[in-house]
Protein backbone atom coordinates (compact mmCIF):
# COMPACT_ATOMS: atom_id res chain seq x y z
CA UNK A 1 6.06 32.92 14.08
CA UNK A 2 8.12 34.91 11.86
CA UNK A 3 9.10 38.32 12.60
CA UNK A 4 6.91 41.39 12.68
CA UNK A 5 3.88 39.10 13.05
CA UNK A 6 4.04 38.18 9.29
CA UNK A 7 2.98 34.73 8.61
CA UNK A 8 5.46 32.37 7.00
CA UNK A 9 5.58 31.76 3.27
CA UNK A 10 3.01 29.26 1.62
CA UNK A 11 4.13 26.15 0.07
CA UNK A 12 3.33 25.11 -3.44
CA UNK A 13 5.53 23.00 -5.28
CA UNK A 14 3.53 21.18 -8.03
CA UNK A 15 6.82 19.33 -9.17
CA UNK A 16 7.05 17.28 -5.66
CA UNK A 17 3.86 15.67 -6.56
CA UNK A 18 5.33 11.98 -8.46
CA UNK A 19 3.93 11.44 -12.33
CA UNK A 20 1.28 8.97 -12.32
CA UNK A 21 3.32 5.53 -12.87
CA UNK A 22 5.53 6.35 -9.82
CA UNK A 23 2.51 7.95 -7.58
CA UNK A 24 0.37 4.56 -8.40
CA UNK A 25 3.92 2.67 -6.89
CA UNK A 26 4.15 5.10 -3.81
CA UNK A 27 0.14 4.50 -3.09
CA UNK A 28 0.85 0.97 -2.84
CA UNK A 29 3.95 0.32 -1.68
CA UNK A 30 5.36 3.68 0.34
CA UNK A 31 2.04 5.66 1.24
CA UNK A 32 3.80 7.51 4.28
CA UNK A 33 6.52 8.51 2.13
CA UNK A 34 4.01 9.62 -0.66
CA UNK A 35 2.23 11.32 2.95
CA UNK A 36 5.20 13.17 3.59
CA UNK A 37 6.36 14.40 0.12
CA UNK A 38 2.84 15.73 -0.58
CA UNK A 39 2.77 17.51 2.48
CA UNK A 40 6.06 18.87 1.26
CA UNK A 41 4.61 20.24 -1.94
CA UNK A 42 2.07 22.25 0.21
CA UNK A 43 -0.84 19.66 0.39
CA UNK A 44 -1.78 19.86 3.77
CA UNK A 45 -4.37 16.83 3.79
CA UNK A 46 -3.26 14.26 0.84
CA UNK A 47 -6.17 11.76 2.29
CA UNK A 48 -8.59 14.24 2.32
CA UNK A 49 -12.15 14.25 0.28
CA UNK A 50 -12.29 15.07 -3.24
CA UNK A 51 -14.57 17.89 -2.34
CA UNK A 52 -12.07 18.98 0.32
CA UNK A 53 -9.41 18.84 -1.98
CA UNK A 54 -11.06 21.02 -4.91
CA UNK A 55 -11.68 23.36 -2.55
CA UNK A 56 -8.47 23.67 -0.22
CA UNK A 57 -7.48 27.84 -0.23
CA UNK A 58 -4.39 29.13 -2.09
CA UNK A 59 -1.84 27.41 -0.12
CA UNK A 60 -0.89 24.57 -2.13
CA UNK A 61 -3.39 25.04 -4.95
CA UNK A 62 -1.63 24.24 -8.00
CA UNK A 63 0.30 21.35 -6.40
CA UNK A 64 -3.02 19.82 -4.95
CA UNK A 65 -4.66 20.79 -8.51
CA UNK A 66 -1.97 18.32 -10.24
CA UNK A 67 -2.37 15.68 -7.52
CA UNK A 68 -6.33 15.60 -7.71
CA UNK A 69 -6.05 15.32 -11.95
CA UNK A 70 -3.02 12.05 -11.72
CA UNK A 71 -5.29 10.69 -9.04
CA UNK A 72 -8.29 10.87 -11.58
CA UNK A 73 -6.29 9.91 -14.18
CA UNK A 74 -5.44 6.89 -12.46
CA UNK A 75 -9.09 5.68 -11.13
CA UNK A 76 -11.22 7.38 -14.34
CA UNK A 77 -8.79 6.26 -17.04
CA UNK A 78 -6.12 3.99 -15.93
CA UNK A 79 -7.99 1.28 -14.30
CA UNK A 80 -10.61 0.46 -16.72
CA UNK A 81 -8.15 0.40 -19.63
CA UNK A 82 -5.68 -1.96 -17.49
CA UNK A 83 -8.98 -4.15 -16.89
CA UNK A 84 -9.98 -4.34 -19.90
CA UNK A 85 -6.46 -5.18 -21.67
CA UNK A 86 -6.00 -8.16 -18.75
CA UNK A 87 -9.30 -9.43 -19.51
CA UNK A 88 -9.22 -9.58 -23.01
CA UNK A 89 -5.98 -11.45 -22.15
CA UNK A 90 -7.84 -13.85 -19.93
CA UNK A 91 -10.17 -14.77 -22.27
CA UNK A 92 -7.70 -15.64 -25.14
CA UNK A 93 -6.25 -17.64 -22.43
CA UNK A 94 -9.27 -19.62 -22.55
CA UNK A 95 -11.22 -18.64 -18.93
CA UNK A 96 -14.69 -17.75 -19.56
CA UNK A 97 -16.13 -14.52 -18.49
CA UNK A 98 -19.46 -13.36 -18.17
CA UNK A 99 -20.16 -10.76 -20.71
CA UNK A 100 -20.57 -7.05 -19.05
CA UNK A 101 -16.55 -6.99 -17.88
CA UNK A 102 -15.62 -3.74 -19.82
CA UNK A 103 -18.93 -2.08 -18.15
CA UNK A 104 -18.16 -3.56 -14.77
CA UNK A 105 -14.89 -1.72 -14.98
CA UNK A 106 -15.98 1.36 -15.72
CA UNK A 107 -18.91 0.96 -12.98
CA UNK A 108 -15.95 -0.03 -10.46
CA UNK A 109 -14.41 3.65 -11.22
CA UNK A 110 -17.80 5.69 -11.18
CA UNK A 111 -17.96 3.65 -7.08
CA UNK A 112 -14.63 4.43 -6.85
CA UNK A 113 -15.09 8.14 -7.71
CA UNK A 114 -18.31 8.47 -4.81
CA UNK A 115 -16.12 6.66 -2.11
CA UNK A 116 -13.59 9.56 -2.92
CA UNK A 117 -15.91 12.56 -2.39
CA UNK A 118 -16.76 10.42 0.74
CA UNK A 119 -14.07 8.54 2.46
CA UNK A 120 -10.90 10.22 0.68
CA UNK A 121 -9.69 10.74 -2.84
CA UNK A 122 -6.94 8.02 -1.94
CA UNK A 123 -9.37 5.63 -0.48
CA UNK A 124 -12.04 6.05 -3.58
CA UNK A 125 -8.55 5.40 -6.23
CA UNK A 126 -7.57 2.54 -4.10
CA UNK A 127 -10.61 0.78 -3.78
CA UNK A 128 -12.19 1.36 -7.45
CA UNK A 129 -8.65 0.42 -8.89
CA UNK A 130 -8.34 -2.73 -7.02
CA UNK A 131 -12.12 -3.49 -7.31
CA UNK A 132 -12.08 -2.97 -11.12
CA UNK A 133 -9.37 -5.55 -11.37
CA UNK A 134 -10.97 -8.08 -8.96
CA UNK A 135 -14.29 -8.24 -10.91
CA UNK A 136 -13.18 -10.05 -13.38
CA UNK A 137 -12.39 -13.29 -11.42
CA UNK A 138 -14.72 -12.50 -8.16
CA UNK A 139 -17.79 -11.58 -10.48
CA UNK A 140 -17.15 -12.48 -13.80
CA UNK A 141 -15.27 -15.42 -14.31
CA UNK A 142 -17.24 -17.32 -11.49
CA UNK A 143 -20.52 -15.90 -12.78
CA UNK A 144 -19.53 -17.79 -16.24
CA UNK A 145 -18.64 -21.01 -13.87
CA UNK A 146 -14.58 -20.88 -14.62
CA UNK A 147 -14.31 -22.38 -11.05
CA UNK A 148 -17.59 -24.71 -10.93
CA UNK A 149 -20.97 -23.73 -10.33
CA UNK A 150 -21.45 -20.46 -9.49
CA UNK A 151 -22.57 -20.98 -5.63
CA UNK A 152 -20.24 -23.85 -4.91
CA UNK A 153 -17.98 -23.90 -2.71
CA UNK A 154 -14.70 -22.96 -4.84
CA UNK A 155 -16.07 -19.97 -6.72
CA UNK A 156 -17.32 -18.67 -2.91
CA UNK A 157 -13.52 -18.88 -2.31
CA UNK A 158 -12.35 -17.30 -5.38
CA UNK A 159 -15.00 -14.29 -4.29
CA UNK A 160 -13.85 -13.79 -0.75
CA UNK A 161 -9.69 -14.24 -2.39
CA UNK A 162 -11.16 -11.13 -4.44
CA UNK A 163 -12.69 -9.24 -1.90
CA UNK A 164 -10.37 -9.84 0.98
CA UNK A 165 -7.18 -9.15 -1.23
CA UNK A 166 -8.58 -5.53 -2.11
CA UNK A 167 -10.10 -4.39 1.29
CA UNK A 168 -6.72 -5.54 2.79
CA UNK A 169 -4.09 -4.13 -0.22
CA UNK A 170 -6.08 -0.81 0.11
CA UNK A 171 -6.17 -0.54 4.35
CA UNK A 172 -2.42 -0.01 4.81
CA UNK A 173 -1.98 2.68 1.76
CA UNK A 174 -5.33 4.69 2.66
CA UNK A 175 -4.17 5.02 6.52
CA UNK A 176 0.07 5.63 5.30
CA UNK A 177 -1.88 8.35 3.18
CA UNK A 178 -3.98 10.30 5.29
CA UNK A 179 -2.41 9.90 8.71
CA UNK A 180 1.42 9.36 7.76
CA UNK A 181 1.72 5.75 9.48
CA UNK A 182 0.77 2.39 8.70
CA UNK A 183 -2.26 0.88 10.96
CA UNK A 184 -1.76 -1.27 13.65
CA UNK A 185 -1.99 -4.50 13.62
CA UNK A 186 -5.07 -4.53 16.35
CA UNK A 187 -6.48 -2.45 13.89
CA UNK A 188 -5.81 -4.64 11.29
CA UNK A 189 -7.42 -7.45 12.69
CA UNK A 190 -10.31 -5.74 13.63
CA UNK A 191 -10.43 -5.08 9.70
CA UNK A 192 -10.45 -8.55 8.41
CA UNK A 193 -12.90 -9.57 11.16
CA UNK A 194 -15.14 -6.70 9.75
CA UNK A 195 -14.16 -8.04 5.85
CA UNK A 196 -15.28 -11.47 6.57
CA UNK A 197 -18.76 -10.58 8.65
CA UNK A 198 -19.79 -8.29 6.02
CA UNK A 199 -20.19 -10.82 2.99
CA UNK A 200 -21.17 -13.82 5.49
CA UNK A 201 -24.25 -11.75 6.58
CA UNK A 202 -24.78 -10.35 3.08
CA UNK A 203 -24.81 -13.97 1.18
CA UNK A 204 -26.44 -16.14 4.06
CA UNK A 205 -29.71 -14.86 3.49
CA UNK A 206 -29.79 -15.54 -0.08
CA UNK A 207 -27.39 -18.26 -0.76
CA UNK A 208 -26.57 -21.68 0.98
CA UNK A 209 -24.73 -21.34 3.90
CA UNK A 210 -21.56 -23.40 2.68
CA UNK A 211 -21.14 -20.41 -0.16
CA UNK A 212 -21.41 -17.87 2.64
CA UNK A 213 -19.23 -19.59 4.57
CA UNK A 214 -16.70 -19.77 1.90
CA UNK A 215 -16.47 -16.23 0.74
CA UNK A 216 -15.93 -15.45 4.44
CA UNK A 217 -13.33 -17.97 5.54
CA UNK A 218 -11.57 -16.82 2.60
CA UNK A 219 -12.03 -13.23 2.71
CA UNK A 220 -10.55 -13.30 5.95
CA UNK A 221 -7.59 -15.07 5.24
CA UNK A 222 -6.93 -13.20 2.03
CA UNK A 223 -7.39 -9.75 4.14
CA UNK A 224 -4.56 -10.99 6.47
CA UNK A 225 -2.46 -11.57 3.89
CA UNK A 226 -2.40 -8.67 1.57
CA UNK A 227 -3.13 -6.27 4.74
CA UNK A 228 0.66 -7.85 6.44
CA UNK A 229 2.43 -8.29 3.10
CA UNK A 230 2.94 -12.21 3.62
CA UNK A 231 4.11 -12.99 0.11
CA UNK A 232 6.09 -10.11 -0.45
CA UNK A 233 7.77 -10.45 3.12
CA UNK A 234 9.15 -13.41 1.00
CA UNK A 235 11.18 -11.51 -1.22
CA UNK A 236 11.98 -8.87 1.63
CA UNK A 237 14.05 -11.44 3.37
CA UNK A 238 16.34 -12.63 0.32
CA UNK A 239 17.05 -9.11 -1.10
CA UNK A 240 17.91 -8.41 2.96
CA UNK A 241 20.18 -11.40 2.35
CA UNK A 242 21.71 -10.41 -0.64
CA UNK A 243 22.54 -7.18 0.14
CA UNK A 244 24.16 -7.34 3.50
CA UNK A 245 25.89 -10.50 1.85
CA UNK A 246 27.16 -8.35 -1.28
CA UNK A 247 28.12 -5.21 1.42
CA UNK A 248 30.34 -7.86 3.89
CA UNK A 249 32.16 -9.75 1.23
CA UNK A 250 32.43 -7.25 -1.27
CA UNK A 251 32.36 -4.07 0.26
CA UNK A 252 30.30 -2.78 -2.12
CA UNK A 253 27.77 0.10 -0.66
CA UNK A 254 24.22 -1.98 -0.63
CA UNK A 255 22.32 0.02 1.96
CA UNK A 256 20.59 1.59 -1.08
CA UNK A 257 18.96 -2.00 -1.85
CA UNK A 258 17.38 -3.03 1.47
CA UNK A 259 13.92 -3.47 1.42
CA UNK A 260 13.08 -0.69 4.25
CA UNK A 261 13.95 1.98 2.17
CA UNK A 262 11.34 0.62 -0.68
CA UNK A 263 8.02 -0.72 1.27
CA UNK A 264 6.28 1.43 4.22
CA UNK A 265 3.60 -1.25 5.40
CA UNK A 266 5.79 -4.65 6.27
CA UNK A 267 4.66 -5.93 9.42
CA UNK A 268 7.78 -8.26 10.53
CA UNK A 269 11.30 -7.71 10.60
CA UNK A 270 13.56 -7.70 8.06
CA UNK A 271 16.65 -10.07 8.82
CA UNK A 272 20.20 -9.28 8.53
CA UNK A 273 19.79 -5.56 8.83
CA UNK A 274 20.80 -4.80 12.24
CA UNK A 275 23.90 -5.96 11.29
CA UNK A 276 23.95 -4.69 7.50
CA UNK A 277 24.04 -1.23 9.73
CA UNK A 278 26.99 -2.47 12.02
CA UNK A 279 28.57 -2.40 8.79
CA UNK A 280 28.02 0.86 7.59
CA UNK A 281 27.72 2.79 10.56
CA UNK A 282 31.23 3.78 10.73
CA UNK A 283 32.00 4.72 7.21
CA UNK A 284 28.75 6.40 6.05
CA UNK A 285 26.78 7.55 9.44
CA UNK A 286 24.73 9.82 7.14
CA UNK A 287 23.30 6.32 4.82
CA UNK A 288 22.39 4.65 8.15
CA UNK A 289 20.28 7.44 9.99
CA UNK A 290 18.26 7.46 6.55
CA UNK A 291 17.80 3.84 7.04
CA UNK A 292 17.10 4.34 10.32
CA UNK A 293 14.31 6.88 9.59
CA UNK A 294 12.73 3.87 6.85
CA UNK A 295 12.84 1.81 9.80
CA UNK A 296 10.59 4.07 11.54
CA UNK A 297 7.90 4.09 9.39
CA UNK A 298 7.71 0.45 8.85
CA UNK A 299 5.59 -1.42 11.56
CA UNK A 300 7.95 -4.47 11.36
CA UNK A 301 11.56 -3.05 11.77
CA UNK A 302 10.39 -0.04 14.44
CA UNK A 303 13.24 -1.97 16.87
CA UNK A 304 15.68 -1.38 14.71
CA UNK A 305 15.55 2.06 14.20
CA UNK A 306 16.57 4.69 16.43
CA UNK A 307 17.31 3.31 19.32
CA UNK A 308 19.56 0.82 17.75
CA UNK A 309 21.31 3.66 15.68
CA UNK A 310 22.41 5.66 18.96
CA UNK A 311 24.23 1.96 19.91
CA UNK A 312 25.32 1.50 16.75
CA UNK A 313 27.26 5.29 16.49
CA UNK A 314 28.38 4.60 19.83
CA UNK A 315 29.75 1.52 18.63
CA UNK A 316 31.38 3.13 16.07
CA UNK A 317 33.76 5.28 18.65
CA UNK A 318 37.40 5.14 18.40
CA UNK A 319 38.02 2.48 21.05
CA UNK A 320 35.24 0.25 19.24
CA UNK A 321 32.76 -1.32 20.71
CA UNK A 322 31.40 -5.07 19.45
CA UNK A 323 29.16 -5.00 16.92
CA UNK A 324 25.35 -4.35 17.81
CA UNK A 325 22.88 -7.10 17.59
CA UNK A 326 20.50 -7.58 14.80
């Protein structure tokens, strides 16, 4: 408590809060960093209701104000007009869509904008953005039989693809958001088990049981996939390869490039940067503790954070120990 009983300064720094390309990036890609920097600005609950958020006291009012209207921006204006430009581009392409796709959108934001006065402001962008998108081939496209008839087997897959891929993009940004850590991966799993039940008992009363079946199998799958990152991971591991390649034959500085630093939510490890540290840690200690504190909030590369970076500086004494372990 500050002296004389006073209470300290409020917080309100409207320019922390990212513009709305760069906040839409953060949401998906770094949502504890995006936790963190809003907190900074003097938002003290970024995941909180819509309602909460309109009416949060003084403290952080204009900074939460501009957060609240790019948020909106995003969901109310941004998705439907990204919708309807890739669906117009779809069907020049030639896939048929059921008419209704530029309504659908806008319907996706209008859900979108109830599941933010009731689950979060985050989780309503998230899920109305994402949904808005996935209409097109999980409702429309299948409902105009662009993957066979519209209860056979392949469009159920298509639907689940759809439904799994936003439940599980949107799990790991709405929990970075609101609680300032990815979810676990018990947690996880418990999620795609609930994401595949949900349409298998909502389709296998009305529908044959092989379409049921399908939108389940594959909304489970698709949730484990987008929830862990899978195809991304891909490109994690060769720009972790290139740039502690680049840094040991070059000596170029590449610290700057590794993945970490970029993506909150990847659930496995990162090769070849326990010892793109080793070779850093001596000559800038200050670029590897900030890697260090990435590491930290990604669920995949937690080993290779702190404790490593007290071996690594002690490595990095005069008499010079071996070089730490990836």
């Amino acid at each position: 408590m500050a002296q004389g009983g006073t209470r300290p300064s409020s917080v309100d720094a409207p320019e922390q809060v990212p513009g709305l390309l760069k906040l839409l990036l953060l949401l998906l890609f770094r949502p504890v960093d995006l936790h963190y920097r809003l907190r900074a600005a003097g938002i003290r609950v970024p995941g909180a209701r819509l309602g909460t958020l309109c009416r949060e006291p003084s403290e952080g009012d204009r900074a939460t104000a501009v957060y609240v209207r790019r948020m909106l921006l995003l969901l109310l204006v941004g998705a439907p007009v990204v919708t309807q430009v890739l669906g117009l581009a779809l069907v020049t392409a030639g896939l048929p869509l059921e008419r209704g796709w530029v309504l659908s959108a806008l319907f996706c934001s209008a859900v979108g904008l109830l599941v933010a006065q009731v689950l979060g402001l985050a989780a309503g962008v998230l899920l109305g953005s994402l949904s808005s998108l996935a209409t097109l081939l999980g409702l429309h496209a299948t409902a105009a039989d662009a993957f066979g008839p519209e209860l056979g087997g392949v469009a159920g897959m298509v639907v689940g693809v759809c439904l799994g891929s936003v439940a599980g993009l949107a799990c790991g940004s709405i929990s970075g958001i609101a609680i300032g850590r990815g979810p676990s991966v018990v947690r996880v799993q418990m999620a795609a088990i609930l994401a595949s039940l949900t349409p298998m008992l909502l389709w296998s009363g009305t529908t044959n049981p092989s379409y049921a079946g399908a939108v389940a199998a594959s909304a489970l799958v698709a949730f484990l996939v987008s929830a862990f990152r899978l195809p991304l991971y891909a490109l994690e591991v060769l720009a972790s390869a290139v740039a502690y390649a680049v840094e040991r034959w070059t000596g170029r500085p590449t610290l700057g490039w590794v993945p970490v630093r970029h993506h909150n939510l990847s659930y496995l490890p990162h090769p070849f940067l326990g010892r793109h540290l080793a070779l850093a840690v001596r000559s800038r200690p200050a670029e590897v503790l900030a890697v260090a504190d990435a590491c930290l909030r990604s669920p995949g590369n937690i080993v290779v954070g702190w404790p490593w970076v007290v071996q690594a500086l002690e490595s990095a004494s005069p008499e010079g120990a071996r070089e730490p372990r990836a």
